[in-house]
PDB file of N, CA and C in Angstrom:
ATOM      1  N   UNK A   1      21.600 -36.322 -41.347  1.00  0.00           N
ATOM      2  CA  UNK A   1      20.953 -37.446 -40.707  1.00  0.00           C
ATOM      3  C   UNK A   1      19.483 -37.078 -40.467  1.00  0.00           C
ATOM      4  N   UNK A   2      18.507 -38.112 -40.738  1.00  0.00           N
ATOM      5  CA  UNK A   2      17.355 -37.898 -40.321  1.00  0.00           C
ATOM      6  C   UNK A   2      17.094 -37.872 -39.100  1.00  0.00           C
ATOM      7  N   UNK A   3      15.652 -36.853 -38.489  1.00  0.00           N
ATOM      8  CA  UNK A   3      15.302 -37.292 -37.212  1.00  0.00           C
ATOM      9  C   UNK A   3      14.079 -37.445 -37.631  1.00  0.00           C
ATOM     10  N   UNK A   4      12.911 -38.338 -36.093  1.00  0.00           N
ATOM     11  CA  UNK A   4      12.113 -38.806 -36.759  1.00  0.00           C
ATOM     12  C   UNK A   4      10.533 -37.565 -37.299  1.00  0.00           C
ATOM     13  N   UNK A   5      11.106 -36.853 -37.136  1.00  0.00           N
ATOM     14  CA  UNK A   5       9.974 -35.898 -38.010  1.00  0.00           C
ATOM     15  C   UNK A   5      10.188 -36.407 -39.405  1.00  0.00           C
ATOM     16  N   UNK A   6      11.403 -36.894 -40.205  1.00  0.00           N
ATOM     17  CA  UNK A   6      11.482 -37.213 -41.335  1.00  0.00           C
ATOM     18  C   UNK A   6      10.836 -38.476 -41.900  1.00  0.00           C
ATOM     19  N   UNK A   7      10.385 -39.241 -41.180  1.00  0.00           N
ATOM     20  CA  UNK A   7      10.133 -40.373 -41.312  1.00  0.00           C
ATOM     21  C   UNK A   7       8.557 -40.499 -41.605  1.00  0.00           C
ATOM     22  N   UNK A   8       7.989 -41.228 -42.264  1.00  0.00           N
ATOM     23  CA  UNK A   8       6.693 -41.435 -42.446  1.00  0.00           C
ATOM     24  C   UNK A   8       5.741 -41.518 -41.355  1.00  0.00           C
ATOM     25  N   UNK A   9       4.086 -41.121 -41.514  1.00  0.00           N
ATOM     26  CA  UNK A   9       3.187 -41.513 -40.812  1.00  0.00           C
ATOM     27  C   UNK A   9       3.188 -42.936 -40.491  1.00  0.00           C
ATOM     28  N   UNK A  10       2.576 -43.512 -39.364  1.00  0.00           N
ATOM     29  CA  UNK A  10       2.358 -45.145 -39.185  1.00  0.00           C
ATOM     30  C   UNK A  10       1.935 -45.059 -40.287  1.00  0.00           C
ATOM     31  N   UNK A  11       2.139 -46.833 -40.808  1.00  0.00           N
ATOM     32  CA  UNK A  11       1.772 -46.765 -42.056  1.00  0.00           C
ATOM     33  C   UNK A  11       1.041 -48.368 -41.395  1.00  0.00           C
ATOM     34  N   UNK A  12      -0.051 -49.212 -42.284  1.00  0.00           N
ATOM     35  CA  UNK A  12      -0.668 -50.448 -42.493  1.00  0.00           C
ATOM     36  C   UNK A  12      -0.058 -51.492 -43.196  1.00  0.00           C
ATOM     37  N   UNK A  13      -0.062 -52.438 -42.693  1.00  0.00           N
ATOM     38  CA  UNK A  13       0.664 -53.556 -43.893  1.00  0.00           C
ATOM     39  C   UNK A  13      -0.387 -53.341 -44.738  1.00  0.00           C
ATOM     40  N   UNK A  14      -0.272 -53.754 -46.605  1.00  0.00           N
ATOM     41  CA  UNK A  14       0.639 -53.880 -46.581  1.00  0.00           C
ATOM     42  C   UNK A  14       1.397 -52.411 -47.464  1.00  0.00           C
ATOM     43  N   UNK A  15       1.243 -51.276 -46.763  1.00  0.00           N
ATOM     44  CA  UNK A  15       1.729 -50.601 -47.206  1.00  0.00           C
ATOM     45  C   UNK A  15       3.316 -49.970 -47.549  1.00  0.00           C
ATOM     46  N   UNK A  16       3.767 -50.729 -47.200  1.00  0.00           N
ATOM     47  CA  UNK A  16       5.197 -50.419 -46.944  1.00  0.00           C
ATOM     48  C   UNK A  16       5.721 -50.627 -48.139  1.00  0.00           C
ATOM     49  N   UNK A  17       6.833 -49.670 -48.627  1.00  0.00           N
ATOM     50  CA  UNK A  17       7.636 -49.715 -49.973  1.00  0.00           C
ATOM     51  C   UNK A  17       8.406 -50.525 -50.477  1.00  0.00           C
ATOM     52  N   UNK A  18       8.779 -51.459 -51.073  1.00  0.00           N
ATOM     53  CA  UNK A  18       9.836 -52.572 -51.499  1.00  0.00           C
ATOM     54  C   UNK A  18      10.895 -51.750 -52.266  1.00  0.00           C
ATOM     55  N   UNK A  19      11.269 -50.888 -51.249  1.00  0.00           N
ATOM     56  CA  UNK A  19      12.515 -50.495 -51.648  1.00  0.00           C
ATOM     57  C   UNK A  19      13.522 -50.627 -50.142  1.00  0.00           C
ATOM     58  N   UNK A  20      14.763 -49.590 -49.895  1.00  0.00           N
ATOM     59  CA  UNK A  20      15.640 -49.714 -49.310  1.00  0.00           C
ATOM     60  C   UNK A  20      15.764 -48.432 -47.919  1.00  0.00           C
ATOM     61  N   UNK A  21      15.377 -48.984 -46.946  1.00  0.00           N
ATOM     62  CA  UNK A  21      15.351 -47.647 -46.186  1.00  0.00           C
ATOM     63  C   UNK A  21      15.587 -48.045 -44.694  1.00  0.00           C
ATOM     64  N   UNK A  22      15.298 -47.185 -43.502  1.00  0.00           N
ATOM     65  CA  UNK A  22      15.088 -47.603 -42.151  1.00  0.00           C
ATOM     66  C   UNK A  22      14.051 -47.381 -41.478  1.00  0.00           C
ATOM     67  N   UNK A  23      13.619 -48.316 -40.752  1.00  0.00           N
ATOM     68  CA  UNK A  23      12.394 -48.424 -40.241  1.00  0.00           C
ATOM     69  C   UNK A  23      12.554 -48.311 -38.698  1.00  0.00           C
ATOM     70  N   UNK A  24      11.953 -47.764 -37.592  1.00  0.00           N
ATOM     71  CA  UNK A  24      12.066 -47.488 -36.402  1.00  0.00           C
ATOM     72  C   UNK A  24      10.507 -47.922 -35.716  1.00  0.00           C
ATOM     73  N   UNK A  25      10.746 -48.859 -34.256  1.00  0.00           N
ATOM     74  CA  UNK A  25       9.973 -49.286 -33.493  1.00  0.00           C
ATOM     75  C   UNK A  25       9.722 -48.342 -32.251  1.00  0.00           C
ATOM     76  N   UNK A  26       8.481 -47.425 -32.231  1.00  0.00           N
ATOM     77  CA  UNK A  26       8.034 -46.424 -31.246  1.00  0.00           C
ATOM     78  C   UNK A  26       6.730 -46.959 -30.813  1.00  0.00           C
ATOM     79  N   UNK A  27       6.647 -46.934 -29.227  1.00  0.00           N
ATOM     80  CA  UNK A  27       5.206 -47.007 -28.257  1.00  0.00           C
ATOM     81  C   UNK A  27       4.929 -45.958 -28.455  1.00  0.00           C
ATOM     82  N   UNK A  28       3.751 -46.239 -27.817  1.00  0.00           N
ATOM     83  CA  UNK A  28       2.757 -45.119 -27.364  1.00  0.00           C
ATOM     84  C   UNK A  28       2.923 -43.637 -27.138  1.00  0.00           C
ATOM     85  N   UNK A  29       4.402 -43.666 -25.963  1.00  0.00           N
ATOM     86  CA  UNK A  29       5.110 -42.529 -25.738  1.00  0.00           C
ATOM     87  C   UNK A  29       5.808 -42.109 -26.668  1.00  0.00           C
ATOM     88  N   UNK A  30       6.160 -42.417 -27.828  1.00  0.00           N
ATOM     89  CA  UNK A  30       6.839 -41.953 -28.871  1.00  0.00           C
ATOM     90  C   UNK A  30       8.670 -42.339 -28.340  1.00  0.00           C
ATOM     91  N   UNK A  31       8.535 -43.164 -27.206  1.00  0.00           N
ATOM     92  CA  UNK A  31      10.000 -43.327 -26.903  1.00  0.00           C
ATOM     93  C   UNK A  31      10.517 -44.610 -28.317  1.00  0.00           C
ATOM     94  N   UNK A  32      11.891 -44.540 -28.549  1.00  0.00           N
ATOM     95  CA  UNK A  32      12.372 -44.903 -29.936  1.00  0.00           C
ATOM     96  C   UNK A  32      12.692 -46.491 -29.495  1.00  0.00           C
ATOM     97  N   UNK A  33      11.905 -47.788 -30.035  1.00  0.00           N
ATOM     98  CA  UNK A  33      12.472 -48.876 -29.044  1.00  0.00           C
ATOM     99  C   UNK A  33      13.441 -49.811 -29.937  1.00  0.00           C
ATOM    100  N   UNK A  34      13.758 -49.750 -31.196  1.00  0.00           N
ATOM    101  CA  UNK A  34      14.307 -50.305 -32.132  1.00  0.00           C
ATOM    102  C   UNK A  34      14.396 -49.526 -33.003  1.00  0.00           C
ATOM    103  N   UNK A  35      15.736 -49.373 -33.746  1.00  0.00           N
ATOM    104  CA  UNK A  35      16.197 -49.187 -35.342  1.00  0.00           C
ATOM    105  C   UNK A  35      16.881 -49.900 -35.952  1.00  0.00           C
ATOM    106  N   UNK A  36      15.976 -50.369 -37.344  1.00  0.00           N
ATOM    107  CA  UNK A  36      16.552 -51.544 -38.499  1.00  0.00           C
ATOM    108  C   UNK A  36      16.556 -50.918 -39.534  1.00  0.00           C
ATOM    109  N   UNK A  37      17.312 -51.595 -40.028  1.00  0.00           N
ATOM    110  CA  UNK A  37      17.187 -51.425 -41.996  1.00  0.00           C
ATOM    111  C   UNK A  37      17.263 -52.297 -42.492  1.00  0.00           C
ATOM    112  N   UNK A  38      16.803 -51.953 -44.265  1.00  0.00           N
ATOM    113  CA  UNK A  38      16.735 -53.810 -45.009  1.00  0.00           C
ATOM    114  C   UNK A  38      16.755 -52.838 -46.623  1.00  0.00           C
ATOM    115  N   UNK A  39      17.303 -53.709 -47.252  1.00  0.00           N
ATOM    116  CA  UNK A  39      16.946 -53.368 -48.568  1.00  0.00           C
ATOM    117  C   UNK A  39      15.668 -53.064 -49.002  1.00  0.00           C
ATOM    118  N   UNK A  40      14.810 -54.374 -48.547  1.00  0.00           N
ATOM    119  CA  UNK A  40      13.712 -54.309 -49.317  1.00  0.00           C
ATOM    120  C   UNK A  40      12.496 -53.853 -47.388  1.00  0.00           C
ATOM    121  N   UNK A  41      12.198 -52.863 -47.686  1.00  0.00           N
ATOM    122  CA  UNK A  41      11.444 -52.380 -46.258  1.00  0.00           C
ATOM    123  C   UNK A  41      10.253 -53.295 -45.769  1.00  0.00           C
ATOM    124  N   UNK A  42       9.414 -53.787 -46.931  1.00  0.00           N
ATOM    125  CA  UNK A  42       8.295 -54.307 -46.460  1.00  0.00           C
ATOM    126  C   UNK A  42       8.815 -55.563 -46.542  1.00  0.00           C
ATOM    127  N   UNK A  43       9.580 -56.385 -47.210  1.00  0.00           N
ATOM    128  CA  UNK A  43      10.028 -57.690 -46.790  1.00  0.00           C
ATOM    129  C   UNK A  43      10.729 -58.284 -45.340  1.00  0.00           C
ATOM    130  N   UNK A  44      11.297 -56.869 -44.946  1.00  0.00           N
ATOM    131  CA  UNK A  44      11.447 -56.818 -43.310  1.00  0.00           C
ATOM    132  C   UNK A  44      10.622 -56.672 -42.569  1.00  0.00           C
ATOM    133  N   UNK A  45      10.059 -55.926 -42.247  1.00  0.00           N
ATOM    134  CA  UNK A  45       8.743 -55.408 -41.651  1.00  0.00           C
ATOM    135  C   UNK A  45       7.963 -56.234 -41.868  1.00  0.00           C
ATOM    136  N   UNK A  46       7.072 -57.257 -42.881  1.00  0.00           N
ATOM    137  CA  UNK A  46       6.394 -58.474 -42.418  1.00  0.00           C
ATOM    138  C   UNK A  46       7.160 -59.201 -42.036  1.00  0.00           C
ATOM    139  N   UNK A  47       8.357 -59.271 -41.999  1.00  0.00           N
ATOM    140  CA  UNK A  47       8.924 -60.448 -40.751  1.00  0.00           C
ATOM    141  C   UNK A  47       8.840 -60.031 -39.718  1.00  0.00           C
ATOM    142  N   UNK A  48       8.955 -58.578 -39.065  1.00  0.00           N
ATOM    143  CA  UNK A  48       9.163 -57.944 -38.052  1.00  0.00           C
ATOM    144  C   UNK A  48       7.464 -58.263 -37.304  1.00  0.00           C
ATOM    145  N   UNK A  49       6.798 -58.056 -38.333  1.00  0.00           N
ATOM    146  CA  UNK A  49       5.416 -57.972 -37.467  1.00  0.00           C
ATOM    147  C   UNK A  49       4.362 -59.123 -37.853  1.00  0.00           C
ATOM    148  N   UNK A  50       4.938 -60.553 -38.293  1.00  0.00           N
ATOM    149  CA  UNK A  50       4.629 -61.592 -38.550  1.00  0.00           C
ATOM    150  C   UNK A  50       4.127 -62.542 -37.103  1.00  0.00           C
ATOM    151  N   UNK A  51       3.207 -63.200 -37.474  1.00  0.00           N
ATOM    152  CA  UNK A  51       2.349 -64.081 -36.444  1.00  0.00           C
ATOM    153  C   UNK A  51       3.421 -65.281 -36.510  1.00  0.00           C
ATOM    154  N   UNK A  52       3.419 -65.549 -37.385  1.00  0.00           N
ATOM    155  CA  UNK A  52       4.535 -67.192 -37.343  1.00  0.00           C
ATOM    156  C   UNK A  52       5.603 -67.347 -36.744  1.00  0.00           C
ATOM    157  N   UNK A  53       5.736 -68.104 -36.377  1.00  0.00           N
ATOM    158  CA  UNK A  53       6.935 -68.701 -35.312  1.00  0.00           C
ATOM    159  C   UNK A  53       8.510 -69.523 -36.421  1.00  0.00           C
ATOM    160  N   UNK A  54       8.994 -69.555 -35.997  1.00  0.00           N
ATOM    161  CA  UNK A  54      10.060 -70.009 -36.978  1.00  0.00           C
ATOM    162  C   UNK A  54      11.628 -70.264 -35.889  1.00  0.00           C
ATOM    163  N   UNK A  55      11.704 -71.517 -36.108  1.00  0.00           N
ATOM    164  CA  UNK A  55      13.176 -72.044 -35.369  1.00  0.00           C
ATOM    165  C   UNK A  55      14.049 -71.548 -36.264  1.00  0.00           C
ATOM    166  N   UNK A  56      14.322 -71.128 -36.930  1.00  0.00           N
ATOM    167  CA  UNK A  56      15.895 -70.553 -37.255  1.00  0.00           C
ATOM    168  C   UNK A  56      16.591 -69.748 -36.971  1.00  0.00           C
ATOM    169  N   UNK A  57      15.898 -69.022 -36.244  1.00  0.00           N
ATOM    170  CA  UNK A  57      17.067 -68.098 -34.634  1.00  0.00           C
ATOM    171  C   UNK A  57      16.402 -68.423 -32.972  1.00  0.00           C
ATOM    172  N   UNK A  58      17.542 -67.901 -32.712  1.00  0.00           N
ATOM    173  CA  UNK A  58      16.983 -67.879 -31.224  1.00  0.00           C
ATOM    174  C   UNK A  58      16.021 -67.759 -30.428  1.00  0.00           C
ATOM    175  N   UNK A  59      14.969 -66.371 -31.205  1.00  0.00           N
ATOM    176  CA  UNK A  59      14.134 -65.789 -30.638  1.00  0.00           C
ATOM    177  C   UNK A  59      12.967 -66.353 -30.719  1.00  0.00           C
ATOM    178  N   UNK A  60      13.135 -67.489 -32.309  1.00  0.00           N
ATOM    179  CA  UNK A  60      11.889 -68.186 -32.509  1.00  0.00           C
ATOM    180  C   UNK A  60      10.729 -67.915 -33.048  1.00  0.00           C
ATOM    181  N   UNK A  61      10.958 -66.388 -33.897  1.00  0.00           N
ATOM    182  CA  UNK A  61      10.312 -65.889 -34.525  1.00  0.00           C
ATOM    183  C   UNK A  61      10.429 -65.964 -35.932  1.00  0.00           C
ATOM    184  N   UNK A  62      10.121 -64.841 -36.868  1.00  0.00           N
ATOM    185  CA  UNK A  62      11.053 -64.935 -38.134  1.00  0.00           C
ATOM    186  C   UNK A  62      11.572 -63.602 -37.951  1.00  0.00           C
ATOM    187  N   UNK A  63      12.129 -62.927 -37.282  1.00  0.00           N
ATOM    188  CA  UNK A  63      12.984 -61.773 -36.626  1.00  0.00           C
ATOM    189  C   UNK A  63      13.263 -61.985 -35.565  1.00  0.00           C
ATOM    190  N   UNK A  64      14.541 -61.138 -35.422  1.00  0.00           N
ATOM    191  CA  UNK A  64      14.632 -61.621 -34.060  1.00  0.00           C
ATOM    192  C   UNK A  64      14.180 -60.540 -32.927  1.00  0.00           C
ATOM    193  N   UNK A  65      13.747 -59.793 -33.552  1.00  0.00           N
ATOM    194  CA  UNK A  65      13.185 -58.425 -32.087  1.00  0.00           C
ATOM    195  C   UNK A  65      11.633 -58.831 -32.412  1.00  0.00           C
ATOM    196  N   UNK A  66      11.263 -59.762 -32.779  1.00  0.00           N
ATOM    197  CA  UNK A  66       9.618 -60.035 -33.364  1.00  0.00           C
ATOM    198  C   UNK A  66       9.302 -60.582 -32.096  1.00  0.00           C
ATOM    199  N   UNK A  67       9.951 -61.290 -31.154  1.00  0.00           N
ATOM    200  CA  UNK A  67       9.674 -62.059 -29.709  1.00  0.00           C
ATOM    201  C   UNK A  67       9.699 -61.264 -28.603  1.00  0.00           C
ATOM    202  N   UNK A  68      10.138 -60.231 -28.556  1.00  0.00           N
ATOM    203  CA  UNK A  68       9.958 -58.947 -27.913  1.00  0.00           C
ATOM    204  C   UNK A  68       8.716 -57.845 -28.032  1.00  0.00           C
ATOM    205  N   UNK A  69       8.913 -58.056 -29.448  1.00  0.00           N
ATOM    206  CA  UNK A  69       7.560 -57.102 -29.941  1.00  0.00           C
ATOM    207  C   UNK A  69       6.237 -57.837 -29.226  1.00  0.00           C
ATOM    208  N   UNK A  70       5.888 -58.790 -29.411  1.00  0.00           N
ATOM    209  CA  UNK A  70       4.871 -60.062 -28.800  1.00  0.00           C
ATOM    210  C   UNK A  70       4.942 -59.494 -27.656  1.00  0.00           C
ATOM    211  N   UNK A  71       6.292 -59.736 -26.349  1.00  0.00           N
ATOM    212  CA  UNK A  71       6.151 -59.527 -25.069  1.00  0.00           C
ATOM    213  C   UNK A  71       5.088 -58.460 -25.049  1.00  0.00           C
ATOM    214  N   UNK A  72       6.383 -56.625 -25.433  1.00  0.00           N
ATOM    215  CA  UNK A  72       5.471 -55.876 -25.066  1.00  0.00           C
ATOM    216  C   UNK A  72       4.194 -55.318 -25.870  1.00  0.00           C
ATOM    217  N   UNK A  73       4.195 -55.583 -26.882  1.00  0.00           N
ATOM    218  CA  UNK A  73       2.456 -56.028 -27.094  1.00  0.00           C
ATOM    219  C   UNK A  73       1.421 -56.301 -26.156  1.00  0.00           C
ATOM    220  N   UNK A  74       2.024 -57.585 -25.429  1.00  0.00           N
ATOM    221  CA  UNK A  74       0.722 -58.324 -24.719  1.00  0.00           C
ATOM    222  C   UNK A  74       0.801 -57.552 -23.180  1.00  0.00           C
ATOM    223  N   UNK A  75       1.766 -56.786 -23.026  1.00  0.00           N
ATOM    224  CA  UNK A  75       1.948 -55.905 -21.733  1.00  0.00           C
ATOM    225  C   UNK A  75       1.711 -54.544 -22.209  1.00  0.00           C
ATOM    226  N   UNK A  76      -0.167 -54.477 -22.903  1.00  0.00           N
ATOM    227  CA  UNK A  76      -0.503 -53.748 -23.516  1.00  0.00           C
ATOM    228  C   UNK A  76      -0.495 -52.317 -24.041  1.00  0.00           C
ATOM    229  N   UNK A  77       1.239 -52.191 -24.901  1.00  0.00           N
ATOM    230  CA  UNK A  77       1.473 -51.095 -25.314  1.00  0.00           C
ATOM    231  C   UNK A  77       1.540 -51.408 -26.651  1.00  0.00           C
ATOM    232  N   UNK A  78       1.201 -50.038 -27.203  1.00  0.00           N
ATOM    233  CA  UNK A  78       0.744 -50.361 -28.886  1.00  0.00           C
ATOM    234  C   UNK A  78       2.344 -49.581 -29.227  1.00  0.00           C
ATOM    235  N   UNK A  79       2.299 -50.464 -30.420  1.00  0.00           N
ATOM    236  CA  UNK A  79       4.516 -49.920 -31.188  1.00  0.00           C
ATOM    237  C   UNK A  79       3.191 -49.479 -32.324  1.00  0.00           C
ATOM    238  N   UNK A  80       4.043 -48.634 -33.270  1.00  0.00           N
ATOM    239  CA  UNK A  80       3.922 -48.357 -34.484  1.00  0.00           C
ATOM    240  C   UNK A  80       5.508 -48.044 -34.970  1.00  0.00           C
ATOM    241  N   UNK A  81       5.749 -48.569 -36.499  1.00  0.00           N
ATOM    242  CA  UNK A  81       6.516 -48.467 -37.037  1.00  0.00           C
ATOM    243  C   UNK A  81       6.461 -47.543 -37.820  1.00  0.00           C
ATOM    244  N   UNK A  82       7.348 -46.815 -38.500  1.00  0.00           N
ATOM    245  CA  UNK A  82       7.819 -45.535 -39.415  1.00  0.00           C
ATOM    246  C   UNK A  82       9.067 -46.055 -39.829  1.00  0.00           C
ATOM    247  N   UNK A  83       8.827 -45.486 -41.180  1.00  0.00           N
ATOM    248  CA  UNK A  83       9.965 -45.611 -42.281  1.00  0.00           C
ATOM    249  C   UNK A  83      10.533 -44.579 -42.941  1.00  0.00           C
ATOM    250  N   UNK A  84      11.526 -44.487 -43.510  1.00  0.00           N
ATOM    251  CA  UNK A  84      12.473 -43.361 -43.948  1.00  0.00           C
ATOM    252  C   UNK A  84      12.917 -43.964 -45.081  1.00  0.00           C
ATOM    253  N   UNK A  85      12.880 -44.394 -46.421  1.00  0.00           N
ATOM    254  CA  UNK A  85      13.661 -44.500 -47.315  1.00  0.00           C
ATOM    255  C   UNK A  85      14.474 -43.606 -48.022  1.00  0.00           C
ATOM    256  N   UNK A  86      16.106 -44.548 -47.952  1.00  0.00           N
ATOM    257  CA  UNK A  86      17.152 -43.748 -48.416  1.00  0.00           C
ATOM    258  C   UNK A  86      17.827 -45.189 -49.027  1.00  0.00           C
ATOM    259  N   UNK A  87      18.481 -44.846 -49.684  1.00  0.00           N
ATOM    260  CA  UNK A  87      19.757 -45.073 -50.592  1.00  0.00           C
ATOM    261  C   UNK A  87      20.866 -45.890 -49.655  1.00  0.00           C
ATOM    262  N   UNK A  88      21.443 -44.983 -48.675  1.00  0.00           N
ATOM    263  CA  UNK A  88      22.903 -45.326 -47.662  1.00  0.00           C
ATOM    264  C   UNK A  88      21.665 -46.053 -46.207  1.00  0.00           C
ATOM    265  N   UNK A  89      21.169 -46.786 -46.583  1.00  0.00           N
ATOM    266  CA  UNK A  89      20.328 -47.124 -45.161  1.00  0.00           C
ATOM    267  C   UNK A  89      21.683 -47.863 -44.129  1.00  0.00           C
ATOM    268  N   UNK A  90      22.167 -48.080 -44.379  1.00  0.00           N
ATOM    269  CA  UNK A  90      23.381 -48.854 -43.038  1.00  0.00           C
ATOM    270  C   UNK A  90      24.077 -47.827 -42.466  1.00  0.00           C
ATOM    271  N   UNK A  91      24.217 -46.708 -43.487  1.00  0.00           N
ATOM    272  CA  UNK A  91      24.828 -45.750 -42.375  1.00  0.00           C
ATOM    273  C   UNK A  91      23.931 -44.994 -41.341  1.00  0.00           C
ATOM    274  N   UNK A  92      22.423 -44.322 -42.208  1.00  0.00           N
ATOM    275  CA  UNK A  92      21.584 -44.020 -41.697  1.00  0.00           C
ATOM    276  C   UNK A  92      21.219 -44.804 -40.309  1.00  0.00           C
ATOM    277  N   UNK A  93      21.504 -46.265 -40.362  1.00  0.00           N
ATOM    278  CA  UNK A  93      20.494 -47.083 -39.178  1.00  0.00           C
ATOM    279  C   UNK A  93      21.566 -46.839 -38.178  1.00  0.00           C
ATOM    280  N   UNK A  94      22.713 -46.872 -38.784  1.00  0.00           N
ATOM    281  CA  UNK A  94      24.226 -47.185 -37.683  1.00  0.00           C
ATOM    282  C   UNK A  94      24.262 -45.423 -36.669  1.00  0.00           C
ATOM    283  N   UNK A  95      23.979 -44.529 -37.708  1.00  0.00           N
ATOM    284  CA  UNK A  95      23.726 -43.054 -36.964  1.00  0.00           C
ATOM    285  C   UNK A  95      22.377 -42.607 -36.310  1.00  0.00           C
ATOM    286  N   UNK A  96      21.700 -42.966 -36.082  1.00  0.00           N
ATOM    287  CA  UNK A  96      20.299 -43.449 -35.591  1.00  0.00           C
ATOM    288  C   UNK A  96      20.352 -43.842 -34.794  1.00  0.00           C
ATOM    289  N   UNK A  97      21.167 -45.146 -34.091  1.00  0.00           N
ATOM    290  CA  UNK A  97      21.393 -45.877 -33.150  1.00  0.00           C
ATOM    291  C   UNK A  97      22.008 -45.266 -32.017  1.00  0.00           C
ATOM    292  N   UNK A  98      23.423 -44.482 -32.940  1.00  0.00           N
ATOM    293  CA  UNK A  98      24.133 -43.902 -32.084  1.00  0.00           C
ATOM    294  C   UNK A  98      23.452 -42.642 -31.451  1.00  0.00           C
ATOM    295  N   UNK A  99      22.855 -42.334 -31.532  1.00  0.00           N
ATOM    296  CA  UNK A  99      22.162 -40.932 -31.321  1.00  0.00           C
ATOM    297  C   UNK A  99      21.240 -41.179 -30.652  1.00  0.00           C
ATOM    298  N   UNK A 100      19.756 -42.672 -30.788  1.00  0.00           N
ATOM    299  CA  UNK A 100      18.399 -42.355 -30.208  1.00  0.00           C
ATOM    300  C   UNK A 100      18.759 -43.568 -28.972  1.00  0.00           C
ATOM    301  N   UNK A 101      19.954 -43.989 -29.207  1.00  0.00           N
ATOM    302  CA  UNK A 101      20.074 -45.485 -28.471  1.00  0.00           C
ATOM    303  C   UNK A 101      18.837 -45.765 -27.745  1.00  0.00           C
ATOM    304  N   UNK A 102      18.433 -46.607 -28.896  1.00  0.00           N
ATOM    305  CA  UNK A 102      16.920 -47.481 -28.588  1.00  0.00           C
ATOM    306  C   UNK A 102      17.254 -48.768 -27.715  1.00  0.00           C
ATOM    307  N   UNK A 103      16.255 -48.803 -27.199  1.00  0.00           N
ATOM    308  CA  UNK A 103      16.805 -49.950 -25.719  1.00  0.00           C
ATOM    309  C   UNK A 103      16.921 -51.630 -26.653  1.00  0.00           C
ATOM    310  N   UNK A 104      16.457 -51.453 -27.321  1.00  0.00           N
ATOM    311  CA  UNK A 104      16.674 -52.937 -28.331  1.00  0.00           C
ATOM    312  C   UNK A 104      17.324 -53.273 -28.994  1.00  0.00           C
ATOM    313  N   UNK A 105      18.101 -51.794 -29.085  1.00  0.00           N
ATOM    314  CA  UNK A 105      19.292 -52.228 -30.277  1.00  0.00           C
ATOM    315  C   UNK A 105      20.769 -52.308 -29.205  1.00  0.00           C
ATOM    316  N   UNK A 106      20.471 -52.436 -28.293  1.00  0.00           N
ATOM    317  CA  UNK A 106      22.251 -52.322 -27.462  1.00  0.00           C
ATOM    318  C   UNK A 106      21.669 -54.016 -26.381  1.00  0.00           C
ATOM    319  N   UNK A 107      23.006 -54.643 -26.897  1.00  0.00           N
ATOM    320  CA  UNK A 107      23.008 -55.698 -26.217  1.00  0.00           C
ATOM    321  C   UNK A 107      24.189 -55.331 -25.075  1.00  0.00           C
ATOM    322  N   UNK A 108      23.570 -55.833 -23.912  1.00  0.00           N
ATOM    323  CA  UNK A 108      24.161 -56.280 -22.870  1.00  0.00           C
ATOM    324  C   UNK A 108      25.757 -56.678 -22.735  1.00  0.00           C
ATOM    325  N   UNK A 109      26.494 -56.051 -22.145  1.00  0.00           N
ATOM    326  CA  UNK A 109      28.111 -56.392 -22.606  1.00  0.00           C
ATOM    327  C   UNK A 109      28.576 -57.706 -21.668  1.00  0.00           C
ATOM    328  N   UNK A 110      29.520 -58.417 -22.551  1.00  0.00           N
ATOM    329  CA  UNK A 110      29.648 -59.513 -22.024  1.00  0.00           C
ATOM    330  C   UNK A 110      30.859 -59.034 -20.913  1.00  0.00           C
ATOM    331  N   UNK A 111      30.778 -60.485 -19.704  1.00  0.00           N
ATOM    332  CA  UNK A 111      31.622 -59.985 -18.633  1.00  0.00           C
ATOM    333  C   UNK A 111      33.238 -60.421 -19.245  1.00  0.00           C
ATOM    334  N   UNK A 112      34.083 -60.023 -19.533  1.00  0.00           N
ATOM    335  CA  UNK A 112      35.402 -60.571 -19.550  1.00  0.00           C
ATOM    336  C   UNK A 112      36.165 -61.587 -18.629  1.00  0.00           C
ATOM    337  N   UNK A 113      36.738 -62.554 -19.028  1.00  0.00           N
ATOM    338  CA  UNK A 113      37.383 -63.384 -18.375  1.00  0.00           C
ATOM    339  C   UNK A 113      38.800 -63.511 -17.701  1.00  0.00           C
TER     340      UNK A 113
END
């Protein structure tokens, strides 16, 4: 499993690879605030860090952690993203998660009835 020493320098749109890998959302502090994956990296990642608004989810973005990113953005902390391309990216993102549990990737448990 990677850790993030493995992972690329911040990188610039639009530099990102159109291939298949995982990409991770870190502030300032280097604390880990999201881990995704996508086939194609930079086709995610400009959605992830896209200005446009878009009704087809909830969040109202064209991602859905993209309305979050905005929040803490404007509660002026700078994210930079890093990427890791691999091959098995779903297992990679799924062991990543389990390990850095980034505060964005664990939803809230529902109360039982």
């Amino acid at each position: 499993m990677p850790t993030l020493q493995s992972f690329s320098k911040p990188l610039l749109l639009p530099h990102y690879p159109d291939s298949a890998g995982v990409y991770v959302l870190i502030d300032e502090s280097n604390n880990v605030l999201y881990v995704g994956s996508s086939g194609r990296l930079c086709q995610r990642v400009s959605h992830l860090t896209a200005f446009q608004k878009d009704s087809s989810n909830a969040a109202g973005y064209s991602h859905t952690k993209a309305g979050l990113l905005r929040k803490y953005q404007k509660q002026n902390h700078k994210v930079s993203i890093r990427i890791f391309k691999c091959k098995n990216y779903r297992v990679v993102e799924k062991e990543l998660i389990e390990k850095l549990k980034p505060i964005w990737n664990h939803k809230p448990k529902r109360k039982r009835r």
